[in-house]
Protein backbone atom coordinates (compact mmCIF):
# COMPACT_ATOMS: atom_id res chain seq x y z
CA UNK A 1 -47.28 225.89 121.63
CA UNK A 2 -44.45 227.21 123.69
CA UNK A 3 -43.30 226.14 127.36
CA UNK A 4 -43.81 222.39 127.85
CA UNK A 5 -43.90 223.36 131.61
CA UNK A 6 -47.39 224.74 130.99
CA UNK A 7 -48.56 221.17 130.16
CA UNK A 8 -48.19 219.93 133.67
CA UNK A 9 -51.50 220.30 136.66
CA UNK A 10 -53.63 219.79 133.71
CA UNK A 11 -55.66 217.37 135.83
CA UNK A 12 -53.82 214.60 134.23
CA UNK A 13 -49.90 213.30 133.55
CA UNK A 14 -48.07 214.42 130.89
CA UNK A 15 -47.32 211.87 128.22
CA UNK A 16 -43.97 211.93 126.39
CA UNK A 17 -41.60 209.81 124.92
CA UNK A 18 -37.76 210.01 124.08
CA UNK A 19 -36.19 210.04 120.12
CA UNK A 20 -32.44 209.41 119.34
CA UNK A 21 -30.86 209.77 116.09
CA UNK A 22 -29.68 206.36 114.91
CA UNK A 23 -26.15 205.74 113.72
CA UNK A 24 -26.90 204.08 111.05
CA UNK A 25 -27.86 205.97 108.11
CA UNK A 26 -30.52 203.79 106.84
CA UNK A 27 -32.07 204.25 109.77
CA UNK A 28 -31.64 207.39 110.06
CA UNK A 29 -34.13 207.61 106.52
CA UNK A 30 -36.69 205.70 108.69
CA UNK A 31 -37.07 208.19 111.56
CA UNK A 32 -39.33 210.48 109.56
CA UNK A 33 -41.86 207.45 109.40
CA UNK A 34 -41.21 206.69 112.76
CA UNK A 35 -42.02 210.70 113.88
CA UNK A 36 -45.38 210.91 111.73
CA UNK A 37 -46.28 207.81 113.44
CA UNK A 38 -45.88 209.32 117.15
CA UNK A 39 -48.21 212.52 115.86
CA UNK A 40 -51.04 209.97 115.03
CA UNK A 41 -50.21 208.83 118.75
CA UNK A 42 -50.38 212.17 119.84
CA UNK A 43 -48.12 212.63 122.97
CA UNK A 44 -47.50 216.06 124.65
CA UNK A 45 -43.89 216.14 123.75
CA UNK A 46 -40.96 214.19 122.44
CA UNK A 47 -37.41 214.89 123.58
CA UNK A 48 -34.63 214.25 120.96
CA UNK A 49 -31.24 213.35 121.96
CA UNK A 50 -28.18 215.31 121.03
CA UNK A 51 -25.02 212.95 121.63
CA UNK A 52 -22.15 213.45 123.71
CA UNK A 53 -20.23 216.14 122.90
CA UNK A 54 -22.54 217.10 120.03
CA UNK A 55 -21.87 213.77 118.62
CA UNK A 56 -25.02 213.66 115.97
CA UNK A 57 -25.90 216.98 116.64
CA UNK A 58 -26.33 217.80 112.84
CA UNK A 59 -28.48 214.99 112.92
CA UNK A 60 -30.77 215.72 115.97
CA UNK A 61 -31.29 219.24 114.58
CA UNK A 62 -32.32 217.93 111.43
CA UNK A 63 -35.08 215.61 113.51
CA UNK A 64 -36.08 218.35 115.92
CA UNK A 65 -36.74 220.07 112.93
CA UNK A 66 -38.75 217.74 111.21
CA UNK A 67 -40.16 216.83 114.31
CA UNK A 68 -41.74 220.19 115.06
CA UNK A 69 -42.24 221.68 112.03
CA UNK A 70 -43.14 218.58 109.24
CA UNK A 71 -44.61 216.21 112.09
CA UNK A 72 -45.91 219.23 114.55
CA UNK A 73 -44.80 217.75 117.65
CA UNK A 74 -44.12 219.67 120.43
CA UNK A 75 -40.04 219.09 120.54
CA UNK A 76 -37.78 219.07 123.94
CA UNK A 77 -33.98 218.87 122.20
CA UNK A 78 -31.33 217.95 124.94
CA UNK A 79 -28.26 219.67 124.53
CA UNK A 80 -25.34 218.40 126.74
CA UNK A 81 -22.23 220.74 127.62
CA UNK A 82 -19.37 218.40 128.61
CA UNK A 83 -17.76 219.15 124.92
CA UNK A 84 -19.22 222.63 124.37
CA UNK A 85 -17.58 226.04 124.90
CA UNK A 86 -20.19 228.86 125.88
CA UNK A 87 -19.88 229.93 122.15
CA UNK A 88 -20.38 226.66 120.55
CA UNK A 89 -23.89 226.04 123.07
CA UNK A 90 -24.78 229.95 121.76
CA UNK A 91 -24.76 228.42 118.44
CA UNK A 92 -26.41 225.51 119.07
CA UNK A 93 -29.00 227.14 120.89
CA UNK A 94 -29.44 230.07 118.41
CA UNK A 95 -30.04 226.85 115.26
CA UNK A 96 -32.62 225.56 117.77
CA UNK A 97 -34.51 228.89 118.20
CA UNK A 98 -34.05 229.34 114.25
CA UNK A 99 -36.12 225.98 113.80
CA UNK A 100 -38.69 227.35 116.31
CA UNK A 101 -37.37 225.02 119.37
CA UNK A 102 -38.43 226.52 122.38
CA UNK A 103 -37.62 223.97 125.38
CA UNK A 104 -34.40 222.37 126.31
CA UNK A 105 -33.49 219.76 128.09
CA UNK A 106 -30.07 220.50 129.60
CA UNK A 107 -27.49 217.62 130.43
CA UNK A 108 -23.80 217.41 131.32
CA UNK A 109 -23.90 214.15 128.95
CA UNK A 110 -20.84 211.49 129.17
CA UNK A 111 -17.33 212.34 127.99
CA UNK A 112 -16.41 212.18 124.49
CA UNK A 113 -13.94 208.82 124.11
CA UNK A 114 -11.87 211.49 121.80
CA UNK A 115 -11.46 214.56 124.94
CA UNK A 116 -8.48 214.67 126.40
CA UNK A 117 -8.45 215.11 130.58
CA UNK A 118 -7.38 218.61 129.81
CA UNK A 119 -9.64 219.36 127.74
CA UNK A 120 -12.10 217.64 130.19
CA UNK A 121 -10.83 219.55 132.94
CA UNK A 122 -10.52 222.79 131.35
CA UNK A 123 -14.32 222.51 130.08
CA UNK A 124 -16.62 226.02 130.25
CA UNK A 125 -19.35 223.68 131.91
CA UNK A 126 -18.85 221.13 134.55
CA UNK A 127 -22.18 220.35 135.75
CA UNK A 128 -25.36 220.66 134.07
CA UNK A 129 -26.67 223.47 136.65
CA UNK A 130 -24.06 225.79 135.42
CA UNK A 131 -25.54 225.17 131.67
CA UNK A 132 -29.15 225.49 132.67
CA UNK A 133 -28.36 229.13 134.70
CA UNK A 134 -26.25 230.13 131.26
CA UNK A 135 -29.26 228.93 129.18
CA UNK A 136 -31.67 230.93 131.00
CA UNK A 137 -29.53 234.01 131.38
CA UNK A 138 -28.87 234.24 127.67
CA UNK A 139 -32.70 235.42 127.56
CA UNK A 140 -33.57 233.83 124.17
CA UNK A 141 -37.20 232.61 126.05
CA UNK A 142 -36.41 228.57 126.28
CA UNK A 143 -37.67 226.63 129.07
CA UNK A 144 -35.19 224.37 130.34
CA UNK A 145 -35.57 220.78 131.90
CA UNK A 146 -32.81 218.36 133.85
CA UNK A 147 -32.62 215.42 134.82
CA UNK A 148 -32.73 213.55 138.20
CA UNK A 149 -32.10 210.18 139.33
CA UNK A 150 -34.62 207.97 141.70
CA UNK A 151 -31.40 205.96 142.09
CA UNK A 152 -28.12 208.57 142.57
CA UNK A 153 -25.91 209.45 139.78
CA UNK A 154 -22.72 207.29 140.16
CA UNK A 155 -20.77 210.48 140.40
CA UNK A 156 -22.49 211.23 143.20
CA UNK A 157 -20.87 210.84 147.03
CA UNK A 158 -24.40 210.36 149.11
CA UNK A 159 -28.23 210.50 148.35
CA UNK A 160 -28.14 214.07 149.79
CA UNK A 161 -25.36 215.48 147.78
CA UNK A 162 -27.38 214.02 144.69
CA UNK A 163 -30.46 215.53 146.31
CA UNK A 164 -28.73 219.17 147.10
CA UNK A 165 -27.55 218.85 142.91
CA UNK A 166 -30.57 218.06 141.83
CA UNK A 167 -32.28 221.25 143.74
CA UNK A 168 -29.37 223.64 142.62
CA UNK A 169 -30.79 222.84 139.10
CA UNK A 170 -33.91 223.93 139.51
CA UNK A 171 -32.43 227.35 141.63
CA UNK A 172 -30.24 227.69 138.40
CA UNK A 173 -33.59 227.66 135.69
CA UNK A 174 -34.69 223.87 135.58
CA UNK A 175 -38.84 224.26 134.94
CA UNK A 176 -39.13 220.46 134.40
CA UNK A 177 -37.60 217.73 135.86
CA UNK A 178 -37.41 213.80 133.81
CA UNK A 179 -36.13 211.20 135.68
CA UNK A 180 -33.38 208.36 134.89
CA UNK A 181 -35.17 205.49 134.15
CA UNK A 182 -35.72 202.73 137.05
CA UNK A 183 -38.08 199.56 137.71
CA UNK A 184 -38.89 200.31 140.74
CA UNK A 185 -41.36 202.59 141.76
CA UNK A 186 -40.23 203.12 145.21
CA UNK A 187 -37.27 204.93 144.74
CA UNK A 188 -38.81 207.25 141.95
CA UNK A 189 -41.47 208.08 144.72
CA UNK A 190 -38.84 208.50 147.56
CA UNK A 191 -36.80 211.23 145.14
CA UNK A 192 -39.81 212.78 144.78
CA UNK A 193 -40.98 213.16 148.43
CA UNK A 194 -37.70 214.16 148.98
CA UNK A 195 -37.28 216.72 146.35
CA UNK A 196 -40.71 218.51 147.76
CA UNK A 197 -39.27 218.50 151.15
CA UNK A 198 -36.51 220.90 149.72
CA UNK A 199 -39.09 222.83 148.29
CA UNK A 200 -38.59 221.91 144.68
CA UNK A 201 -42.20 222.40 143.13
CA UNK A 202 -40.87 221.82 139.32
CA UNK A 203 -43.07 219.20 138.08
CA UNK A 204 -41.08 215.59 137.67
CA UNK A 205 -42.00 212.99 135.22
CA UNK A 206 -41.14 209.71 135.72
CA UNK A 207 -38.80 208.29 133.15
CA UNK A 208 -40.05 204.12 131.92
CA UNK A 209 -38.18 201.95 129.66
CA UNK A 210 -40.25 199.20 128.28
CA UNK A 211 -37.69 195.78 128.71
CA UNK A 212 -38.92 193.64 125.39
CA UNK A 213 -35.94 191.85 124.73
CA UNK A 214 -33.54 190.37 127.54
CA UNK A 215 -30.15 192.08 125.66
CA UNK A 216 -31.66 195.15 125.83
CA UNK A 217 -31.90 194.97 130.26
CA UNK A 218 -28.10 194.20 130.16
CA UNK A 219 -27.54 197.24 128.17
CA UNK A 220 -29.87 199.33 130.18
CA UNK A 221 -28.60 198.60 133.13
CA UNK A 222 -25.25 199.01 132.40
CA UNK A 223 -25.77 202.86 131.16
CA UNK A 224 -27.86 204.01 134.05
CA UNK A 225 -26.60 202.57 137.33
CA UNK A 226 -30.32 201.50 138.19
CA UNK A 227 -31.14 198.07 140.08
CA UNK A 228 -33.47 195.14 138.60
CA UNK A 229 -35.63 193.68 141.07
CA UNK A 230 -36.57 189.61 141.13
CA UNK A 231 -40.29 190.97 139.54
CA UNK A 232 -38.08 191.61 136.33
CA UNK A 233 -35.73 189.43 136.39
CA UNK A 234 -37.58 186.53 136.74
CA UNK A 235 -39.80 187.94 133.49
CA UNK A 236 -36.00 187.72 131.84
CA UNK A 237 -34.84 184.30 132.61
CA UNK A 238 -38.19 183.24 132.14
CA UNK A 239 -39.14 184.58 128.87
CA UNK A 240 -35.87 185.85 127.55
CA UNK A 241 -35.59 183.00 124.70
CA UNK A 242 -38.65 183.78 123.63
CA UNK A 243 -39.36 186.81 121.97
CA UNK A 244 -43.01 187.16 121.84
CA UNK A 245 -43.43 186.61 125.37
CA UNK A 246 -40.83 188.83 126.15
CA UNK A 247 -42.24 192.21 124.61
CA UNK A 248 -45.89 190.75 126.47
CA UNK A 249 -44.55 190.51 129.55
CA UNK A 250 -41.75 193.29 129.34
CA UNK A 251 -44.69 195.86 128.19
CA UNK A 252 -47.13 194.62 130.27
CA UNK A 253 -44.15 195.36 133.67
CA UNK A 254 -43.80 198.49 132.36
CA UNK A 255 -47.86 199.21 132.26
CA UNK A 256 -48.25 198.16 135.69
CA UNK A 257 -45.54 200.72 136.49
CA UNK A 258 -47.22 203.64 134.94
CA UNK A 259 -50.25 202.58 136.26
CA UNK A 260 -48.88 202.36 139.76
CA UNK A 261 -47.21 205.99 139.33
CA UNK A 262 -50.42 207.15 138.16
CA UNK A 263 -52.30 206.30 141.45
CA UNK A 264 -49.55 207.91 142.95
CA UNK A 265 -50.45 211.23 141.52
CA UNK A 266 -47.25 211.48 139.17
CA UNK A 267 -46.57 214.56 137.09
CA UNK A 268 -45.94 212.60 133.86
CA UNK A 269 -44.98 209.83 132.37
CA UNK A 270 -42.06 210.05 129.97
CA UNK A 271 -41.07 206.14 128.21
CA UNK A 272 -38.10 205.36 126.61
CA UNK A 273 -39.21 203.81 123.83
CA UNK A 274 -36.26 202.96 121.75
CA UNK A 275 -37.13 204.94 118.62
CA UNK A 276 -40.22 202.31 118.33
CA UNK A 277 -43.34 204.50 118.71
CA UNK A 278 -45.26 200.87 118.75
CA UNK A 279 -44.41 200.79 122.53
CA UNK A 280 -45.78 204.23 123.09
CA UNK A 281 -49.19 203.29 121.45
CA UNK A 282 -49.61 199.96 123.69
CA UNK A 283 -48.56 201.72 126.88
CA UNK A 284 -50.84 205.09 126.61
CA UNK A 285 -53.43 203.11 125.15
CA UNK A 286 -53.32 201.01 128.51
CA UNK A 287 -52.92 203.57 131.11
């Protein structure tokens, strides 16, 4: 198909859904199943994770590959730079173009518990702007996306130097913005009026985690810094023993969401889904 940026001001908001490779490798013979099932649901895109540090990047190739070519998805892979040199992201970038991969989603990513603070340090790439601006200068034709964060990245000093990093990606080659997931739709809708204010026109889709099991929130929560507001947590404590009612009431939070963001004119709607392309049927189906 080519740029997923062209899907966007279609009239309506994007629909895509996030793929990891598992660790198990059991699993990991599943996944196949798992893509084939997501074609029948027929999103505009799936983004496939890569792993800090390239940790399952043989693995994520091998999906992206399937993913695009066997399943004929349209495929975002996110490469992250915090354990690349520039040669090792050529290479990686150069398998991805060899597989037909044309879009990128391009992320610092966390540091490898193996890298040394030199090697941290001393690292070709320190922010994820500085990848995106290589990526796009290296003129193999990707389209790049980045991320952004309705709540601030815990690196982060202030909202505005958050803001000001955020912008500097898109200067530096980001088409597409996805956002951190968060369960509130306030501060998704506040990044994004701020964001336009400093003139950032890249579309943004809004990044929604379905919460169908109460250790799954604690998990969540942990990894992206967002807030849980007494709307969820109530669902938890109230259905959190019970897992039937749990994935009702945990998918039907996350519909209202969606459906919220929708009457809000969002860009897209991109769902965590937890490699369970179930989740992705109910919520399109709904919204």
């Amino acid at each position: 198909m080519g740029s997923v940026a062209d899907l966007y001001g279609k009239g309506r908001p994007v629909r895509s859904c996030e793929i990891y490779p598992p660790k198990k490798e059991e699993e990991f013979l599943n996944i196949h199943n798992k893509l084939d099932r997501l074609a029948e649901i027929g999103p505009d895109f799936v983004s496939i994770t890569y792993g800090a540090g390239g940790s399952n990047a043989g693995k994520a190739i091998d999906i992206a590959d399937y993913a695009k070519n066997k399943a004929k998805l349209e495929v975002v892979s996110h490469i992250t730079s915090v354990g690349f040199s520039r040669e090792d992201l050529s290479s990686g970038l150069k398998r991805f173009k060899e597989i037909g991969i044309e879009n990128v989603l391009a992320l610092r990513g966390d540091r490898p518990k193996n890298m040394t603070d030199e090697q941290f340090d001393s690292r070709d790439f320190s922010h994820a702007n500085e990848m995106a601006e290589f990526i796009k200068t290296s003129n193999m034709g990707f389209t790049v996306l980045g991320a952004c964060y309705p709540h601030r990245h815990p690196e982060s000093a202030s909202d505005e130097e958050d803001l000001l990093n955020t912008v500097k990606k898109v200067e530096c080659g980001c088409q597409v913005l996805i956002s951190q997931l968060f369960f509130e739709n306030e501060y998704f809708l506040r990044l994004v009026d701020n964001l336009r204010k400093k003139g950032v026109t890249a579309p943004i889709s809004a990044g929604i985690m379905p919460i169908t099991s109460a250790k799954q929130l604690g998990t969540t929560v942990t990894l992206s810094g967002t807030t849980v507001p007494e709307s969820l947590s109530s669902i938890i404590s109230k259905y959190g023993e019970n897992p039937e009612d749990m994935r009702k009431y945990g998918l039907e939070y996350a519909v209202n969401q969606a459906t919220d963001l929708i009457k809000h004119g969002v860009d897209g709607i991109h769902l965590y889904i937890m490699n369970k392309p179930e989740l992705a049927e109910e919520i399109f189906k709904a919204i």
